[in-house]
Protein backbone atom coordinates (compact mmCIF):
# COMPACT_ATOMS: atom_id res chain seq x y z
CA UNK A 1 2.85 -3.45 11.61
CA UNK A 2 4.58 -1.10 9.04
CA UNK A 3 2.73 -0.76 5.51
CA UNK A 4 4.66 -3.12 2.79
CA UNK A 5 4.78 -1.42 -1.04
CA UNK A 6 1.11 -2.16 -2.00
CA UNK A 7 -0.45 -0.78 0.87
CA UNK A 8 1.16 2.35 0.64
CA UNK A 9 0.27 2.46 -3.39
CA UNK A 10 -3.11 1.95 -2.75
CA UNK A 11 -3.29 4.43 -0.17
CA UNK A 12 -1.73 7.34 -2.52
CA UNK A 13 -3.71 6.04 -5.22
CA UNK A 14 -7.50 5.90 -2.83
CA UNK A 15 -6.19 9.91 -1.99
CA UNK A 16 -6.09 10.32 -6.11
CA UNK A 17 -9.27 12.40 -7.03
CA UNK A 18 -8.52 11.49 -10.82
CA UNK A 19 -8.33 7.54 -9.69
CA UNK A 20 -11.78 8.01 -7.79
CA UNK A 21 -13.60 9.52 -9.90
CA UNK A 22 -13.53 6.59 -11.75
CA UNK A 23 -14.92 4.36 -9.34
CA UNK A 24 -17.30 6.81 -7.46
CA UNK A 25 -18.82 4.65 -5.63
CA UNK A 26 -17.41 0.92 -6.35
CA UNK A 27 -17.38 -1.58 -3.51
CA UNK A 28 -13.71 -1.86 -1.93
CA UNK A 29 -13.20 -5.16 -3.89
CA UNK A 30 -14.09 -3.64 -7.33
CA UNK A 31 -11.37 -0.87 -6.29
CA UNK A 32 -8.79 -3.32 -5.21
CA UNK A 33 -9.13 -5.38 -7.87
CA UNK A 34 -8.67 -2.61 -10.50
CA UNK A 35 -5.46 -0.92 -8.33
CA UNK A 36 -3.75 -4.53 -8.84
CA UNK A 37 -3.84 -4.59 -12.28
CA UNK A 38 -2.60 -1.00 -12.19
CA UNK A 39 0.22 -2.09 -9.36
CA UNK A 40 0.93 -5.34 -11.73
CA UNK A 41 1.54 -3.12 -14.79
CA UNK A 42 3.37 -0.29 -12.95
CA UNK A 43 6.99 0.33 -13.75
CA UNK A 44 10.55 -0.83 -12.26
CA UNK A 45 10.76 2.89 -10.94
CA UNK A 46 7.47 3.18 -9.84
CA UNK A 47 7.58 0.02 -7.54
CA UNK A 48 11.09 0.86 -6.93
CA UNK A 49 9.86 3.79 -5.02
CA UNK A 50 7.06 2.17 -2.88
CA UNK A 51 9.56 -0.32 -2.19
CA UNK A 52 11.90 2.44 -0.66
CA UNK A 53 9.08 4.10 0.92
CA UNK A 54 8.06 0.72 2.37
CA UNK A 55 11.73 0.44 3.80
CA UNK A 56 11.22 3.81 5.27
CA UNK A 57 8.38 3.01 6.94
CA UNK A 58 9.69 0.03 7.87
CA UNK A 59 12.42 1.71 9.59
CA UNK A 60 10.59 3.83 11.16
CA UNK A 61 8.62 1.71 12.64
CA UNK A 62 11.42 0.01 14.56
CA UNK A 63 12.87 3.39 16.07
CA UNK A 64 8.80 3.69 17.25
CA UNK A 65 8.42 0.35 18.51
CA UNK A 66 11.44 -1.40 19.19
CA UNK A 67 10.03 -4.37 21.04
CA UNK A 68 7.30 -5.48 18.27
CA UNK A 69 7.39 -8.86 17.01
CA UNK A 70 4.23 -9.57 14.78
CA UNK A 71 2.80 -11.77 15.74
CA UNK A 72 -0.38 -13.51 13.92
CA UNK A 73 -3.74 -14.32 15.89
CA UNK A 74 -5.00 -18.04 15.06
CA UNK A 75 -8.88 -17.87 14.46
């Protein structure tokens, strides 16, 4: 499944050494939580470009795997 806009801003922003630092050694909810508010305040441009990313991926992800079709597992 290709990585929507949030997933691939929290990924660039868990590879920030600035952004870590100031959560050295938070749980992953504590992190999330704080990269949400960040992601909720970002900018038009900023989201902008995780959304184009996204798309990207996206597209890539269809030339890789033309046949996928997600599909969810009921627990």
């Amino acid at each position: 499944r290709p990585p929507n806009s949030w997933i691939l801003f929290r990924a660039d922003m868990l590879r920030d050494p600035d952004f870590r630092a100031q959560y050295p050694n938070a749980h992953q909810h504590v992190i999330s939580k704080a990269l949400s508010v960040l992601w909720r305040n970002a900018s038009k441009e900023v989201k902008e470009e995780y959304e184009r990313r996204a798309e990207g991926a996206k597209l890539k992800h269809m030339i890789l795997h033309p046949d996928y079709v997600y599909r969810p597992q009921r627990k």
